[in-house]
Protein backbone atom coordinates (compact mmCIF):
# COMPACT_ATOMS: atom_id res chain seq x y z
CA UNK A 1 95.31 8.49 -99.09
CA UNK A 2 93.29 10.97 -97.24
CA UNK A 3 90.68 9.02 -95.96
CA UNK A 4 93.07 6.10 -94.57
CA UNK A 5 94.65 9.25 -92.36
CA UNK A 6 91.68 10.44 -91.59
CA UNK A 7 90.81 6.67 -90.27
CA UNK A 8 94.14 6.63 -88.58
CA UNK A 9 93.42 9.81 -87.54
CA UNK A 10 90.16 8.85 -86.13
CA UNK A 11 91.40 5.79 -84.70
CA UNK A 12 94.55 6.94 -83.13
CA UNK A 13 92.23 10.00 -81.39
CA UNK A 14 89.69 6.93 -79.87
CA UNK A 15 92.90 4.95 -78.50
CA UNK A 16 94.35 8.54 -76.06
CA UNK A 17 90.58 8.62 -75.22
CA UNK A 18 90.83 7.73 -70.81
CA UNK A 19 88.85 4.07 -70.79
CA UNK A 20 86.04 4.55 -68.24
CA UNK A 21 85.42 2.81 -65.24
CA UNK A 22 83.12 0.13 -65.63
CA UNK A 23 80.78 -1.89 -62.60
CA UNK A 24 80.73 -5.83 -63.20
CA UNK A 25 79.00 -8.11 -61.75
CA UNK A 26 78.63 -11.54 -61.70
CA UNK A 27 75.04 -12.68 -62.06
CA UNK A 28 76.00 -16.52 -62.05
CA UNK A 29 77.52 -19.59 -63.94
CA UNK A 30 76.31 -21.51 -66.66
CA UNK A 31 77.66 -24.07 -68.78
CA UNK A 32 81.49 -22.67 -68.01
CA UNK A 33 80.33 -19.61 -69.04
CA UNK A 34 80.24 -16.56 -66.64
CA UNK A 35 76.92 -14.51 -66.45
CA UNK A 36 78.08 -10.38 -66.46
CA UNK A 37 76.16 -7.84 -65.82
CA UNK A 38 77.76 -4.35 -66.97
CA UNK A 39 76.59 -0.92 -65.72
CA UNK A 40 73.15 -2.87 -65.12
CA UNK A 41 72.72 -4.38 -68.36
CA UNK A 42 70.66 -7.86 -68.74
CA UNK A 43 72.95 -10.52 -67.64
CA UNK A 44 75.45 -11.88 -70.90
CA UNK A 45 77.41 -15.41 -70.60
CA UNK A 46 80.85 -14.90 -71.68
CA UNK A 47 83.36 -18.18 -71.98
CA UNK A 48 86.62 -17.34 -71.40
CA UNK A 49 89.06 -15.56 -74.08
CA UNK A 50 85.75 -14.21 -74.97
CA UNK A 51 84.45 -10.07 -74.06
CA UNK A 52 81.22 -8.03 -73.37
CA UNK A 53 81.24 -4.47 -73.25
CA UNK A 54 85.09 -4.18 -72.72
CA UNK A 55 85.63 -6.48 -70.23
CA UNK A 56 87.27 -9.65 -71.53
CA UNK A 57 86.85 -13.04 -69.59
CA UNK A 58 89.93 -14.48 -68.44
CA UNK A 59 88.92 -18.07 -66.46
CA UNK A 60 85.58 -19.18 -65.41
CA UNK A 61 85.62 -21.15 -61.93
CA UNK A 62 82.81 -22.58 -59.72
CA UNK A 63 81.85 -19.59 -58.04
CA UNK A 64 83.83 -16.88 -59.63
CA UNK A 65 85.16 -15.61 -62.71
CA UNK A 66 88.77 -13.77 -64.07
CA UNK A 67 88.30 -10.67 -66.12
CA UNK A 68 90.59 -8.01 -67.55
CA UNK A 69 89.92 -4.56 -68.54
CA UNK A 70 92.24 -1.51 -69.14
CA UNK A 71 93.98 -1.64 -65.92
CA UNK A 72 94.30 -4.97 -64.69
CA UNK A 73 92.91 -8.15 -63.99
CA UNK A 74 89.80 -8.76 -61.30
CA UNK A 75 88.60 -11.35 -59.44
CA UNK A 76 83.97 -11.47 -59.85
CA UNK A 77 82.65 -13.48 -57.02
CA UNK A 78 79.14 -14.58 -57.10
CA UNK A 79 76.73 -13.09 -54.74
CA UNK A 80 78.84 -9.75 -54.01
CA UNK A 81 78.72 -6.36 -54.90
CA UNK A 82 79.67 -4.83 -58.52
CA UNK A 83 83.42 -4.19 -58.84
CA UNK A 84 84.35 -1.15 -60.52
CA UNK A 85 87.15 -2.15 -63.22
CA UNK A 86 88.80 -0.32 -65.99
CA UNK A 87 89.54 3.55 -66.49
CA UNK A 88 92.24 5.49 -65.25
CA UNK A 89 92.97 9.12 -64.01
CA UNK A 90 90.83 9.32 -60.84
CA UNK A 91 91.54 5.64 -60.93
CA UNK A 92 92.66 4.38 -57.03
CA UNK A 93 92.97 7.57 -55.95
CA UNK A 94 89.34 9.23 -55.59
CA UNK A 95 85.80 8.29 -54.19
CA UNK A 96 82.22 9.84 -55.19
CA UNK A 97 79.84 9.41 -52.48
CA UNK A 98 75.92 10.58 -52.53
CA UNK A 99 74.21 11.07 -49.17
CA UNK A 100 70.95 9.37 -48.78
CA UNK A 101 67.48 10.49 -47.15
CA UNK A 102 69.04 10.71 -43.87
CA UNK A 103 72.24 12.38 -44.81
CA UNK A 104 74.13 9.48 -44.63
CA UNK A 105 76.73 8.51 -46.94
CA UNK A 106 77.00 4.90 -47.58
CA UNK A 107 78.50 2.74 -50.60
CA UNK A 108 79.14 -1.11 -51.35
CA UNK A 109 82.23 -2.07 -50.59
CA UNK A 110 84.64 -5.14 -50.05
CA UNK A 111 85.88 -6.47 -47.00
CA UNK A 112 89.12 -8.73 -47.77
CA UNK A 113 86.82 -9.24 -51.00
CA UNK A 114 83.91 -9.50 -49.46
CA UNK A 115 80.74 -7.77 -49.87
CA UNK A 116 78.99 -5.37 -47.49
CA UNK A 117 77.66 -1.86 -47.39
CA UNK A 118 80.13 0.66 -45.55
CA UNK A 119 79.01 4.21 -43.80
CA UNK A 120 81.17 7.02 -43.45
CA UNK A 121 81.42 7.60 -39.75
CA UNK A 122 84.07 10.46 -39.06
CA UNK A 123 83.52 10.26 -35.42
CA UNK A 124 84.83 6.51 -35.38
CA UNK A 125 88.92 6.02 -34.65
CA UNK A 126 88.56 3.00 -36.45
CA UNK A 127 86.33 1.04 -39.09
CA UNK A 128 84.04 -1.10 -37.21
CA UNK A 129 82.23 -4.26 -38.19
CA UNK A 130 79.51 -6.02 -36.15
CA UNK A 131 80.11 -9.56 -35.18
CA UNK A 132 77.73 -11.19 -37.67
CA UNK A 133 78.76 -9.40 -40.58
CA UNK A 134 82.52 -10.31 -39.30
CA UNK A 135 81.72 -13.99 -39.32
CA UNK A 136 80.43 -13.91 -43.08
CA UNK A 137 83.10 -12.12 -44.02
CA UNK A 138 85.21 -14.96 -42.98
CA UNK A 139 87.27 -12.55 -40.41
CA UNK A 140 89.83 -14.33 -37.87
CA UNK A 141 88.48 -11.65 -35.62
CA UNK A 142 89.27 -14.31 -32.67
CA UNK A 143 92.80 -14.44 -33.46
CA UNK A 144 93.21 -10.43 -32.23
CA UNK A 145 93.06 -8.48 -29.35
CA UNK A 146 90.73 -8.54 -27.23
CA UNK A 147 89.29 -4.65 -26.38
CA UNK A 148 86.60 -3.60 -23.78
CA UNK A 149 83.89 -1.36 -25.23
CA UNK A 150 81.32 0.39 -23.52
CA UNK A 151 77.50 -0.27 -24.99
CA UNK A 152 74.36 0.13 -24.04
CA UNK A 153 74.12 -2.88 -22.28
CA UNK A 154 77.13 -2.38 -20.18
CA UNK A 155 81.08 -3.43 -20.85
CA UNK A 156 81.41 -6.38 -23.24
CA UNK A 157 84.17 -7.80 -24.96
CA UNK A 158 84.82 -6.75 -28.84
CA UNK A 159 88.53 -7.56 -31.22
CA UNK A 160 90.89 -5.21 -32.95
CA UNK A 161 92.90 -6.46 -36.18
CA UNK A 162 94.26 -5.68 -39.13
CA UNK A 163 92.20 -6.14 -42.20
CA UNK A 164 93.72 -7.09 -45.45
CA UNK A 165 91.99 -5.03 -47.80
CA UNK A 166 88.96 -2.35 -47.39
CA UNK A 167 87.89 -1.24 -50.82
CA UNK A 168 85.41 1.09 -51.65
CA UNK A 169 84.48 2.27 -55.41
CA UNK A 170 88.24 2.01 -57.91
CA UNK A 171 89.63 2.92 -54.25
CA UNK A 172 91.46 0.21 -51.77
CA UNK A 173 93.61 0.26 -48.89
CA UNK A 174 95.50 -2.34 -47.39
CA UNK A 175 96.50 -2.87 -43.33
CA UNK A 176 93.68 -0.99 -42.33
CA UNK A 177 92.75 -1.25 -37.92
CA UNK A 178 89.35 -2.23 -37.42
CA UNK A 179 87.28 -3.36 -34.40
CA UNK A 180 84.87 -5.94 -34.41
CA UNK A 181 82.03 -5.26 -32.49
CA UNK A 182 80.07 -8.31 -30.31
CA UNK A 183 76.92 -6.73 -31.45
CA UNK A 184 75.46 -6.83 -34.58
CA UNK A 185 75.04 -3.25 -36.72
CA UNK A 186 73.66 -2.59 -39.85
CA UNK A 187 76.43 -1.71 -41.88
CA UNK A 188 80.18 -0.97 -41.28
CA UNK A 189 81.70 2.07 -40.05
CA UNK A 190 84.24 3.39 -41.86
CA UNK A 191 86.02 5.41 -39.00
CA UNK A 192 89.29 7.54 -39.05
CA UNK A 193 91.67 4.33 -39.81
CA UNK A 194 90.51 4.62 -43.34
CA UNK A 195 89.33 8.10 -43.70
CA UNK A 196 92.42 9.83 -42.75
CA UNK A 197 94.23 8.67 -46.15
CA UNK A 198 91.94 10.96 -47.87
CA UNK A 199 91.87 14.32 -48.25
CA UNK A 200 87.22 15.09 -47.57
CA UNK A 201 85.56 17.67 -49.38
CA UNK A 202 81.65 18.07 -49.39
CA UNK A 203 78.92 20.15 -51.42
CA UNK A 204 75.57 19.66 -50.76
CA UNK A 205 74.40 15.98 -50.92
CA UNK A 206 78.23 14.92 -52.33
CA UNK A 207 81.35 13.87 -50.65
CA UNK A 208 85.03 13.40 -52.18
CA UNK A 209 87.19 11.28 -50.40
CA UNK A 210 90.91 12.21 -52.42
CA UNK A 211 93.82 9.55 -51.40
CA UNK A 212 96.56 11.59 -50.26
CA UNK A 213 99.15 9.65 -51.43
């Protein structure tokens, strides 16, 4: 009897172990299959009702894929940045950013579900998103307000709206005000309409954006 409790010991210990988060991507589609790629492993097809690594396939599509983990269910599309699934605790509620050569922080992130790379710009009221990017994205940018903005080149026209979702690592927020810029930029801003949910703390090359509710 002793060593089945000490299994059920042993087992019962690994099941109150926190599941940790997990970044999945999808590499691609082949023969209803979906092609994951976890934490930067080689690329695995996975049919569905099938798992790799934890994360268990739920459909297979054209150009996307259904998979469940710990949590809840996400959607992989092809082509867009790793989606952090799985794990709980800091779970929704906090970000890890790094700073790069030039002191920036910047992450992937998701746009309405698309990808892009995202900037934090504390000066900013708002998130801003260049034209082009917008038009990827699939924005209705044309459908808000129009705004005047001041640029280098004078006073041009740019949109404000609503954005569905803006998710950056296990962190999203929904409703959030952005402006669409006519100009192109290099990444998005993420301005005060996002930031001020969080609670920002930095030491040295690290940032810690903390939801506040």
């Amino acid at each position: 009897m002793q060593p089945l409790l000490a299994c059920l010991s042993a087992a019962l210990a690994l099941a109150c172990l926190p599941a940790h988060a997990q970044n999945v991507a999808l590499a691609g589609i082949l023969g209803g299959k979906a092609l994951l790629v976890v934490n930067g492993s080689a690329p695995r097809g996975v049919a569905a009702g099938e798992s790799h690594l934890g994360v268990q396939v739920i459909s297979v599509g054209r150009d996307e894929a259904v998979v469940d983990r710990a949590n809840g269910r996400y959607t992989l599309r092809l082509g867009e940045a790793p989606v952090s699934v799985g794990g709980n605790g800091s779970n929704g509620q906090r970000v890890v950013l790094k700073a790069d050569t030039r002191g920036h922080f910047m992450s992937p992130g998701l746009i309405n579900g698309r990808s892009t790379q995202v900037m934090v710009d504390t000066g900013a009221s708002t998130v801003a998103i260049g034209r082009p990017d917008a038009q990827r994205m699939g924005l209705k940018f044309e459908e808000g307000q129009p705004v005047m903005m001041n640029t280098a080149n004078g006073t041009t026209q740019g949109w404000r709206m609503r954005l569905d979702s803006v998710r950056v690592g296990d962190v999203e927020l929904r409703g959030v005000d952005a402006i669409v810029t006519p100009q192109p930029m290099p990444y998005v801003l993420l301005g005060n309409s996002f930031l001020r949910e969080f609670q920002m703390s930095r030491s040295g090359d690290e940032m810690v954006l903390l939801k506040r509710h």
